[in-house]
Protein backbone atom coordinates (compact mmCIF):
# COMPACT_ATOMS: atom_id res chain seq x y z
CA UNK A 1 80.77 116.52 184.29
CA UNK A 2 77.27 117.52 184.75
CA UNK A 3 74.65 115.29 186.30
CA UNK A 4 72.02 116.60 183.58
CA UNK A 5 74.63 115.37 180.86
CA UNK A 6 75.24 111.73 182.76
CA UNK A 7 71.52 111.53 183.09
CA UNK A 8 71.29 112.10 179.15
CA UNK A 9 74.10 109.11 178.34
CA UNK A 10 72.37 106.73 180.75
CA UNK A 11 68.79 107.67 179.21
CA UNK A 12 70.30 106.50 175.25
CA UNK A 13 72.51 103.49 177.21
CA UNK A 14 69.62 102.02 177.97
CA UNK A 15 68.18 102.59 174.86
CA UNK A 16 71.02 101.02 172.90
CA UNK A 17 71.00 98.28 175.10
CA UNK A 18 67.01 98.07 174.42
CA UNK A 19 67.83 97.77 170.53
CA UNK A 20 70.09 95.02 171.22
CA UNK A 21 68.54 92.73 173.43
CA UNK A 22 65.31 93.09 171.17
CA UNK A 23 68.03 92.22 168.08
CA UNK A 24 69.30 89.21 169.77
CA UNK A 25 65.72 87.86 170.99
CA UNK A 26 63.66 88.55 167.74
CA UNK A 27 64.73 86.63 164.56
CA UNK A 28 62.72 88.80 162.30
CA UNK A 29 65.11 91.27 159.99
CA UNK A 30 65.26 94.87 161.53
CA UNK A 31 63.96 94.11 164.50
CA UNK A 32 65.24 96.31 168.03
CA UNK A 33 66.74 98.86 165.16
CA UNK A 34 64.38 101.89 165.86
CA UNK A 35 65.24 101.63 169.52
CA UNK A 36 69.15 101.37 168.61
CA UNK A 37 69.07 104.21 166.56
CA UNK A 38 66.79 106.40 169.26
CA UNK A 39 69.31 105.09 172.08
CA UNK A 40 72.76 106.66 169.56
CA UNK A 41 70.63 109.72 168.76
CA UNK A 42 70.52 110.43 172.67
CA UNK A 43 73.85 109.68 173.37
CA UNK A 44 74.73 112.02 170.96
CA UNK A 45 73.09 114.58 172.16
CA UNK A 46 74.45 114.45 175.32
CA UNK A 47 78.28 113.96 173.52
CA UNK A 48 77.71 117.63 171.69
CA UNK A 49 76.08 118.80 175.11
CA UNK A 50 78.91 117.88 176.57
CA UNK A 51 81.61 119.42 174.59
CA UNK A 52 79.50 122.67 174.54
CA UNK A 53 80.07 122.70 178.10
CA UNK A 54 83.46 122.66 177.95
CA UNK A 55 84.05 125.13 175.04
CA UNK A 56 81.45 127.86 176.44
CA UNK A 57 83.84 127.64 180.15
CA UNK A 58 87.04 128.15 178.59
């Protein structure tokens, strides 16, 4: 795997885990959701990135 592409995962981890822990510490409705939805947009990326990799080298 590339070290860009780990780089990427870890980058929306920690945002995913940034939407959570502000979900379990606020009680207001919605709160920590922006941040979970940045955090799966990242990982994402880095999933597609990922399988372009491995298509473009067969």
């Amino acid at each position: 795997m590339d070290k860009n592409i780990i780089r990427i995962f870890i980058l929306g981890f920690i945002w995913v885990a940034t939407g959570i822990i502000i979900n379990l510490t606020k009680k207001e409705d919605g709160a920590g959701i922006l941040a979970l939805a940045i955090g799966l947009s990242i990982e994402s990326v880095a999933l597609i990135l990922f399988f372009w990799r491995k298509i473009k080298n067969k």
